[in-house]
N, C-alpha and C. Protein backbone atom coordinates (compact mmCIF):
# COMPACT_ATOMS: atom_id res chain seq x y z
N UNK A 1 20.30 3.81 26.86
CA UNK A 1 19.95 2.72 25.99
C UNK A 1 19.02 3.19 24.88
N UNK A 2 18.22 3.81 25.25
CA UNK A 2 17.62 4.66 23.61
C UNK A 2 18.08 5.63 23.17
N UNK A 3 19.05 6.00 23.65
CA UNK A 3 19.47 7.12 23.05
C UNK A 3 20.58 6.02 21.83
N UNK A 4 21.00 5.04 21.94
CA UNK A 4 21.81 4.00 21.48
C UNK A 4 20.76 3.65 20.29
N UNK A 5 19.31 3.19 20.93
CA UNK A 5 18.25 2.49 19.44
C UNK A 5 17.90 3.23 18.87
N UNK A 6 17.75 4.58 19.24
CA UNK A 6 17.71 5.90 18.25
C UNK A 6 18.42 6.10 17.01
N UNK A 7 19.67 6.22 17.63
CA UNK A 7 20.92 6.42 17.01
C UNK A 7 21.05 5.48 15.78
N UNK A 8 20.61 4.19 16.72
CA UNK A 8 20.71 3.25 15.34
C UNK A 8 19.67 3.15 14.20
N UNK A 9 18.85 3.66 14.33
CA UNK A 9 17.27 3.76 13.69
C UNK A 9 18.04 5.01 12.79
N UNK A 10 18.02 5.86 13.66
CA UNK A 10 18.72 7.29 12.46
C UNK A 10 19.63 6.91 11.43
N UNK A 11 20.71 5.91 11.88
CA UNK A 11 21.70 5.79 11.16
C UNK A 11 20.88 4.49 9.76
N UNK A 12 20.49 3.58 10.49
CA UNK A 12 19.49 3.22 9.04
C UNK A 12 18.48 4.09 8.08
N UNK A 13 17.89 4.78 8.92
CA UNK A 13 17.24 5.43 8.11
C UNK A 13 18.23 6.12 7.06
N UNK A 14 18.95 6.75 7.38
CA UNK A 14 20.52 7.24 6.39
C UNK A 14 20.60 6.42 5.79
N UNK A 15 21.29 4.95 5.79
CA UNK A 15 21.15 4.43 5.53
C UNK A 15 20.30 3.59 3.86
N UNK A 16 19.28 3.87 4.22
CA UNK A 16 18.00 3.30 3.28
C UNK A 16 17.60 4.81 2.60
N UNK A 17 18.03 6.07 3.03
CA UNK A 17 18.22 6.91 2.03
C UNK A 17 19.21 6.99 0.93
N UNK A 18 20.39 7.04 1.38
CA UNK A 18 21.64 6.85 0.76
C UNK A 18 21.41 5.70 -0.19
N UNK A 19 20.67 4.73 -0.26
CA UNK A 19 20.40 3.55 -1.24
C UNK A 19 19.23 3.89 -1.99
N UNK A 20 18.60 4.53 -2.10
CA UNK A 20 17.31 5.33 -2.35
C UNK A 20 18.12 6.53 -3.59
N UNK A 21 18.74 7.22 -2.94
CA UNK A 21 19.49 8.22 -3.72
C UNK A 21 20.46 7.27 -4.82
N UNK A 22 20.87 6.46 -4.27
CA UNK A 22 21.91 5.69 -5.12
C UNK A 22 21.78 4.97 -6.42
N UNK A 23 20.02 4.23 -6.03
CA UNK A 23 19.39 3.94 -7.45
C UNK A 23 18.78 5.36 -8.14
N UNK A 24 18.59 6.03 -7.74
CA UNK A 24 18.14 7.60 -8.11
C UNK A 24 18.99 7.69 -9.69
N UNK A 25 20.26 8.16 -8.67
CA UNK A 25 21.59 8.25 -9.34
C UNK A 25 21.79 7.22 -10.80
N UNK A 26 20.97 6.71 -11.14
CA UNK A 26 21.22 5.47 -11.87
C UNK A 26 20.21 5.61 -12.79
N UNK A 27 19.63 6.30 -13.12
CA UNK A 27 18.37 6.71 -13.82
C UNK A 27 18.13 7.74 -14.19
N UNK A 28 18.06 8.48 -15.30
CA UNK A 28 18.27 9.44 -15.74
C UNK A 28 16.90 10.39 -15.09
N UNK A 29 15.84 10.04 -15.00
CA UNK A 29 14.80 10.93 -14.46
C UNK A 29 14.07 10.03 -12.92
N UNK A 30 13.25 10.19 -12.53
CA UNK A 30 12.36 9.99 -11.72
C UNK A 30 11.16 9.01 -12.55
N UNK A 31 11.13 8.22 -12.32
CA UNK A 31 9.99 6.84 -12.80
C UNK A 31 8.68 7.15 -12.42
N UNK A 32 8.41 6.73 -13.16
CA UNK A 32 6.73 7.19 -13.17
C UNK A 32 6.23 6.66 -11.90
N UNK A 33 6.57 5.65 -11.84
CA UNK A 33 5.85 4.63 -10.81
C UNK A 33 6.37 5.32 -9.61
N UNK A 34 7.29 5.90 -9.46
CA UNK A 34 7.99 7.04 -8.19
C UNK A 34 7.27 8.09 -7.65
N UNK A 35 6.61 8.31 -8.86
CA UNK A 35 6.52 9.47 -8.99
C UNK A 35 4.86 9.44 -8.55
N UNK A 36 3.96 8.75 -8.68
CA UNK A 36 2.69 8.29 -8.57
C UNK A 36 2.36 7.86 -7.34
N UNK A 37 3.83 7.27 -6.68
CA UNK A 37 3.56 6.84 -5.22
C UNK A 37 3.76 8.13 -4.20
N UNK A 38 4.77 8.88 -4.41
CA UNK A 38 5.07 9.99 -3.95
C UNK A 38 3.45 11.18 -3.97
N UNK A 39 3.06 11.29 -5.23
CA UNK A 39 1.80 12.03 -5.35
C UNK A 39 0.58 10.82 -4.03
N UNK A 40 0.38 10.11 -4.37
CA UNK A 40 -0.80 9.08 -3.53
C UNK A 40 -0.24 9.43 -2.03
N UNK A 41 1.08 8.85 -1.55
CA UNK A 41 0.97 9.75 -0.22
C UNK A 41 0.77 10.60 -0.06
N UNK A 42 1.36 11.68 -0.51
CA UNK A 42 0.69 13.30 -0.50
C UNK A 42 -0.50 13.88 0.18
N UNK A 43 -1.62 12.52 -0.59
CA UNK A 43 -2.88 13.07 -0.34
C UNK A 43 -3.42 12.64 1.00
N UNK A 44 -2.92 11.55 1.98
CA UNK A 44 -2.96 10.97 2.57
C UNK A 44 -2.38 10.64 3.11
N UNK A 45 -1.40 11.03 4.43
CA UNK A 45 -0.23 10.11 4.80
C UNK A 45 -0.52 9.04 6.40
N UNK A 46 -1.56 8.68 6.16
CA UNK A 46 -1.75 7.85 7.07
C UNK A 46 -1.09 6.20 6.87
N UNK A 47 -1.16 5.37 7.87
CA UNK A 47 -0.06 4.57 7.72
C UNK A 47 -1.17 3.22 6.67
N UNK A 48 -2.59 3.66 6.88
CA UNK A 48 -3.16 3.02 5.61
C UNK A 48 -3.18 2.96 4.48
N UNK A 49 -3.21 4.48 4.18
CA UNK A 49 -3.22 4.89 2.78
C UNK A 49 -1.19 4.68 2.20
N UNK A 50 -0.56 4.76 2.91
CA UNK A 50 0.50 4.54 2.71
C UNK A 50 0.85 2.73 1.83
N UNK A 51 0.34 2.36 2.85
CA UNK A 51 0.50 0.70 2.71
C UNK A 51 0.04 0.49 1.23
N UNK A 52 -1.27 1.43 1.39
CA UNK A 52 -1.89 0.87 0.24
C UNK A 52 -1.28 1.51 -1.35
N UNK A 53 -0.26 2.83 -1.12
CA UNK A 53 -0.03 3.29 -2.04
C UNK A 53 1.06 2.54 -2.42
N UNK A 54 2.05 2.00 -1.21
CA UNK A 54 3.07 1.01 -1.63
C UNK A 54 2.71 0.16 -2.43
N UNK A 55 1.75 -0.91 -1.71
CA UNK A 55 1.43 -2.31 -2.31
C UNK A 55 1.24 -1.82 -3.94
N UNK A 56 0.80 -0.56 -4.48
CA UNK A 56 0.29 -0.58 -5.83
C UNK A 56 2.12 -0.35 -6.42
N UNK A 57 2.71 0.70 -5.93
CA UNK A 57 4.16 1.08 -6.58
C UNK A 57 4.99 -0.49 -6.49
N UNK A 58 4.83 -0.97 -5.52
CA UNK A 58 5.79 -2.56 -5.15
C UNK A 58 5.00 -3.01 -5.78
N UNK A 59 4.04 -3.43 -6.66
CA UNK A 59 3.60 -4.14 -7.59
C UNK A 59 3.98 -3.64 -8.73
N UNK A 60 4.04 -2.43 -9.14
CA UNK A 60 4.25 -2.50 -10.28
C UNK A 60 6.00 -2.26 -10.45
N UNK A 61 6.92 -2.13 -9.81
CA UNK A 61 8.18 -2.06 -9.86
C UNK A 61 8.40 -3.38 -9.77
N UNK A 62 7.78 -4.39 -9.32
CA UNK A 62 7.91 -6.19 -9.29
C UNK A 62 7.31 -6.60 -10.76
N UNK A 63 6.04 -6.30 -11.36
CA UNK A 63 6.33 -6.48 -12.81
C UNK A 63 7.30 -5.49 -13.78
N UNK A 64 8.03 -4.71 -13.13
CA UNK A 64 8.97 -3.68 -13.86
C UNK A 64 10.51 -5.23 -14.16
N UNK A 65 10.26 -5.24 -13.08
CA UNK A 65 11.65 -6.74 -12.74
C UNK A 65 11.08 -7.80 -13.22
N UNK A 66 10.03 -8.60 -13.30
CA UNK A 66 9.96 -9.61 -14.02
C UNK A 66 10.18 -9.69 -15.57
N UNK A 67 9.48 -8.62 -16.12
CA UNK A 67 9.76 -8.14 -17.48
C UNK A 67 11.16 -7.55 -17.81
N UNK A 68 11.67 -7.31 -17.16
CA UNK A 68 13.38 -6.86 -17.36
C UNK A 68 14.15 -8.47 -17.20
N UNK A 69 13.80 -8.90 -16.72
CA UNK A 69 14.43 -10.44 -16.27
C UNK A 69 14.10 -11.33 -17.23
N UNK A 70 13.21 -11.42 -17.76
CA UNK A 70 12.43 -11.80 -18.83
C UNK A 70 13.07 -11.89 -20.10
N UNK A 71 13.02 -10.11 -20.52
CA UNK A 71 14.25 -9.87 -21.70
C UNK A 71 15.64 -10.02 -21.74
N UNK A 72 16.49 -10.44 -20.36
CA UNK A 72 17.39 -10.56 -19.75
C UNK A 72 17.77 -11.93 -20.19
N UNK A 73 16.98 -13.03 -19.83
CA UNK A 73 17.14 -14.07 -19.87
C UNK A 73 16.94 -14.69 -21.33
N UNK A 74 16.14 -13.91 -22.38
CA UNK A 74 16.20 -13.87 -23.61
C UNK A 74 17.36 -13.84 -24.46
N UNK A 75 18.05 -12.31 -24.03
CA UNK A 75 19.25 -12.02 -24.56
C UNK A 75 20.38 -12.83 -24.36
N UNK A 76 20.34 -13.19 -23.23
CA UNK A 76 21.43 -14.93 -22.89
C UNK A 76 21.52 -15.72 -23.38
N UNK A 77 22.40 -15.86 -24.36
CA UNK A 77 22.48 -17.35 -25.69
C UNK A 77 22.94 -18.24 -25.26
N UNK A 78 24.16 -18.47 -24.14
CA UNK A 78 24.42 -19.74 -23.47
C UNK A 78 23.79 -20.08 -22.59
N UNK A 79 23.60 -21.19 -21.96
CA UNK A 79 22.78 -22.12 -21.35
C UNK A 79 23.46 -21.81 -19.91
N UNK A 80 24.86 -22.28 -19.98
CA UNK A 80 25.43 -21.54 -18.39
C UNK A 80 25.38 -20.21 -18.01
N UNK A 81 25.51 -18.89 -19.39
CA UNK A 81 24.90 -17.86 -18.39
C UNK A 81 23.14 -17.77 -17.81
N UNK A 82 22.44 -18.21 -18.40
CA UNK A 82 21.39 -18.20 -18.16
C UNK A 82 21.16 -18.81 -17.06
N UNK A 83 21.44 -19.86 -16.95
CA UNK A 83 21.59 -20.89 -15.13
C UNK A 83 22.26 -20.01 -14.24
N UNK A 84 23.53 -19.44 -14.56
CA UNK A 84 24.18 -18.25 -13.04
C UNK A 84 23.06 -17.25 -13.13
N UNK A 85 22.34 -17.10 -14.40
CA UNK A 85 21.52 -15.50 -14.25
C UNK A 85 19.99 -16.16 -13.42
N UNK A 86 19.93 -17.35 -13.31
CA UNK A 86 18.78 -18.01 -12.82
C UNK A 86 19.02 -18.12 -10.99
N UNK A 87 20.11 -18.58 -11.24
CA UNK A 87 20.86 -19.11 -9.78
C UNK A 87 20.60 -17.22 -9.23
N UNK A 88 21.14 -16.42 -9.68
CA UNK A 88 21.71 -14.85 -9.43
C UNK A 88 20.26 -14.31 -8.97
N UNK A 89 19.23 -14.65 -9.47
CA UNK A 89 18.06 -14.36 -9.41
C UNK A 89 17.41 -14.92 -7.96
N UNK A 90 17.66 -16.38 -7.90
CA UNK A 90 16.94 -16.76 -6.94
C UNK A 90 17.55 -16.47 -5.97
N UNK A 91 19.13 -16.26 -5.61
CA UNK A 91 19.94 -16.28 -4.85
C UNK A 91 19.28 -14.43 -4.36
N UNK A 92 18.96 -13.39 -5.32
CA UNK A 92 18.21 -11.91 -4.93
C UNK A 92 16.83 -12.20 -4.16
N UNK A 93 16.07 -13.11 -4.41
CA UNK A 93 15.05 -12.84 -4.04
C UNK A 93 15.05 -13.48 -2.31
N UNK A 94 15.90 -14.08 -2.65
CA UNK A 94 16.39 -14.92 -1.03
C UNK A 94 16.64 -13.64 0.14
N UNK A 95 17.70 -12.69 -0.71
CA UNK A 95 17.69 -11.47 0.19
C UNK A 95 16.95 -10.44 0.05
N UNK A 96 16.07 -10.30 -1.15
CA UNK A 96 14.69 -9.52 -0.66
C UNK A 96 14.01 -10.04 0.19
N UNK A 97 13.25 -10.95 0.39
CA UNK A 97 12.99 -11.91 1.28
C UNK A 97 13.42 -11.65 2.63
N UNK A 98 14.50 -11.76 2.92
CA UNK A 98 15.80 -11.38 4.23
C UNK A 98 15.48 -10.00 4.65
N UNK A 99 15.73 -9.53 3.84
CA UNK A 99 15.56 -7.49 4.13
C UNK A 99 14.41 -7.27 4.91
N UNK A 100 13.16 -8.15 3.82
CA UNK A 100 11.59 -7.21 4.78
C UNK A 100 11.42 -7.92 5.64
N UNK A 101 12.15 -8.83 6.02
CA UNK A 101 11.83 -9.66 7.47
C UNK A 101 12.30 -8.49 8.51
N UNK A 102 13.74 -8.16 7.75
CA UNK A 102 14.70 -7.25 8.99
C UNK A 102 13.47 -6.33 9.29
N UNK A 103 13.47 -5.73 7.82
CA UNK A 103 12.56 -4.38 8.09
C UNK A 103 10.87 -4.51 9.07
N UNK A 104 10.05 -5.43 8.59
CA UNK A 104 9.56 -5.96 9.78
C UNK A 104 9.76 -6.09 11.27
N UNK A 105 10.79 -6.23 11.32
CA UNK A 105 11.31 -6.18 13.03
C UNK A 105 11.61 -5.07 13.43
N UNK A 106 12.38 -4.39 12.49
CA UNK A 106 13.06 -3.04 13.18
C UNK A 106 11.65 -2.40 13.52
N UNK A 107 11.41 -2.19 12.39
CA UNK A 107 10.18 -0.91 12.04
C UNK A 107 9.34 -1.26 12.74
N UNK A 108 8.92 -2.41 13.61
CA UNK A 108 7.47 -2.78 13.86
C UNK A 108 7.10 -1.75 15.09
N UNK A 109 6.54 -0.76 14.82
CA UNK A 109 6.29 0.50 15.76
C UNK A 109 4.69 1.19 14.87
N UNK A 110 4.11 1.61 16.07
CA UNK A 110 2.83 2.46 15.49
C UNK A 110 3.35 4.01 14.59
N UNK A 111 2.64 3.98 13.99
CA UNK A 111 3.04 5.45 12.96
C UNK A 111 3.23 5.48 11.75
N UNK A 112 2.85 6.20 10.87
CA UNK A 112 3.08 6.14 9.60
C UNK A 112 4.78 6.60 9.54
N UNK A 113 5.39 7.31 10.40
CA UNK A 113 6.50 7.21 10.18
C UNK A 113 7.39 5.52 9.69
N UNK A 114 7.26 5.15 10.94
CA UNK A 114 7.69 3.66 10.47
C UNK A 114 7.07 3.01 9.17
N UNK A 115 5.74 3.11 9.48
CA UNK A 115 4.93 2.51 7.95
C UNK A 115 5.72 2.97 6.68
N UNK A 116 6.34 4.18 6.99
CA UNK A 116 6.46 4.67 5.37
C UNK A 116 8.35 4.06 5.36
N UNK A 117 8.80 3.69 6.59
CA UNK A 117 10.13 3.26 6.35
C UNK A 117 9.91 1.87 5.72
N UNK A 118 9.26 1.36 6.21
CA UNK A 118 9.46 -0.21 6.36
C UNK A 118 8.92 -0.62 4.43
N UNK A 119 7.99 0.39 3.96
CA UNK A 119 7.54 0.36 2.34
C UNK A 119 8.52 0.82 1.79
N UNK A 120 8.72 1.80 2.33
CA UNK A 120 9.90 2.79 0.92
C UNK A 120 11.00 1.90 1.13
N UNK A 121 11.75 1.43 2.09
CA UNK A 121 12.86 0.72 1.86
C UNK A 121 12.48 -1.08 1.03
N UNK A 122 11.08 -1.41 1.11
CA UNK A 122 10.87 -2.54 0.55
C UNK A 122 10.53 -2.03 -1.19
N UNK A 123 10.86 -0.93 -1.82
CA UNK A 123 10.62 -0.57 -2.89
C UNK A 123 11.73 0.59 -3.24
N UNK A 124 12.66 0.63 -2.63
CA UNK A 124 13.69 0.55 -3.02
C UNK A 124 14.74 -0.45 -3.28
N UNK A 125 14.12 -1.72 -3.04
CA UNK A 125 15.36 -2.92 -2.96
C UNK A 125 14.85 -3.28 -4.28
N UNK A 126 13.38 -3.22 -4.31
CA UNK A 126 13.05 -4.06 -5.98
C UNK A 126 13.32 -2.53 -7.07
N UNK A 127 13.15 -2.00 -7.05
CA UNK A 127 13.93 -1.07 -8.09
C UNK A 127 15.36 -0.98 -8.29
N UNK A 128 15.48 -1.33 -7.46
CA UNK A 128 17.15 -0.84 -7.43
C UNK A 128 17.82 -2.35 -8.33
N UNK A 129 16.73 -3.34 -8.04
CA UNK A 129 17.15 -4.68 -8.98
C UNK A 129 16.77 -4.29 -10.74
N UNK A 130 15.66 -3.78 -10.64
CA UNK A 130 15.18 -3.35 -12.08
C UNK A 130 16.50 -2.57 -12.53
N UNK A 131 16.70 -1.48 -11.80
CA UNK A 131 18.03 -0.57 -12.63
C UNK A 131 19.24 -1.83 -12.77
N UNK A 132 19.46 -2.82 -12.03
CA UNK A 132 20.64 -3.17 -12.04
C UNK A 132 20.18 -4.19 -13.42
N UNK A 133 19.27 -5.04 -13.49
CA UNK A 133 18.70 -5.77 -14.70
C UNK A 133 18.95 -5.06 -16.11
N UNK A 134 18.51 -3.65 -15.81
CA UNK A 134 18.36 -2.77 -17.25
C UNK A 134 20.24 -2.45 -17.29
N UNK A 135 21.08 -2.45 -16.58
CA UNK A 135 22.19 -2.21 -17.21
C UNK A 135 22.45 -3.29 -17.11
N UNK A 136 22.30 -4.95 -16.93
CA UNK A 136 22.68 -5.93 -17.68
C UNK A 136 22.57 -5.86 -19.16
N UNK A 137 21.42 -5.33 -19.28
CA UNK A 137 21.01 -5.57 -20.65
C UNK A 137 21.63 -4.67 -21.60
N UNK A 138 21.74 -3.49 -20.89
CA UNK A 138 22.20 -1.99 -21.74
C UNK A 138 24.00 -2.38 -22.14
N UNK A 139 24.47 -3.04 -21.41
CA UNK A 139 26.29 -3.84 -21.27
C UNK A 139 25.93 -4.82 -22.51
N UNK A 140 24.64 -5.59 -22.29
CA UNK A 140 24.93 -6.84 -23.30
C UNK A 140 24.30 -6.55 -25.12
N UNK A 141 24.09 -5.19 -24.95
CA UNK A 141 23.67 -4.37 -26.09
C UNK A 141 25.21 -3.70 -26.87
N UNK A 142 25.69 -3.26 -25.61
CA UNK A 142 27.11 -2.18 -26.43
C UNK A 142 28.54 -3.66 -26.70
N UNK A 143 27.93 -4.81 -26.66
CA UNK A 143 29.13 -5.94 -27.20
C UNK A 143 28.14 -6.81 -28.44
């Protein structure tokens, strides 16, 4: 039987890499804000200093998305796309929302190992919305 919750823990963790790599893939360099969180653990990888390096990167990749959403919703001249892009919005945050609950449960284990799953995958879901926002916009630029 743990060799079964293992298995499945490994295979998420894959998982939440492979989606990690995927917004990667989608961005021509490494983001600052990536790149700042990556250095702050470094110095520290306890499951405090972790939290705390998240909460600063998941803050600022959450005003990275409000301000992309922002200009998003600007560039929208009709009234019905703007309502599906409103609806589209609230309908994301419903499953961000959803995710760190999961991730909460799975992960809830002592260790900065887990600590650093349960952040990095909650800051990979809001980036990965920012990249998808910025090629709304980059599509509604080349028409």
């Amino acid at each position: 039987m743990k060799k079964i919750a293992r298995l499945k823990i490994t295979l998420l963790f894959l998982l939440l890499c492979s989606l990690s790599t995927a917004a990667y893939a989608q961005s021509a360099k490494e983001d600052a804000i990536d790149i700042a969180f990556r250095e702050c653990v470094s110095k520290d990888t306890s499951s405090g200093n972790i939290n705390t390096c998240a909460f600063a990167a998941y803050g600022k990749w959450n005003k990275e998305m409000d301000k992309t959403y922002g200009k998003l919703m600007k560039a929208l001249k009709k009234t019905k796309d703007k309502a599906a892009m409103k609806q589209s919005q609230t309908a994301w945050k419903a499953y961000r929302d959803a995710e760190f609950t999961s991730y909460n449960n799975m992960f809830n284990y002592p260790g900065s190992k887990w600590c650093m799953m349960r952040q990095a995958g909650r800051i990979d879901i809001v980036r990965a919305r920012v990249l998808q926002l910025n090629g709304y916009l980059e599509g509604m630029k080349k028409h």
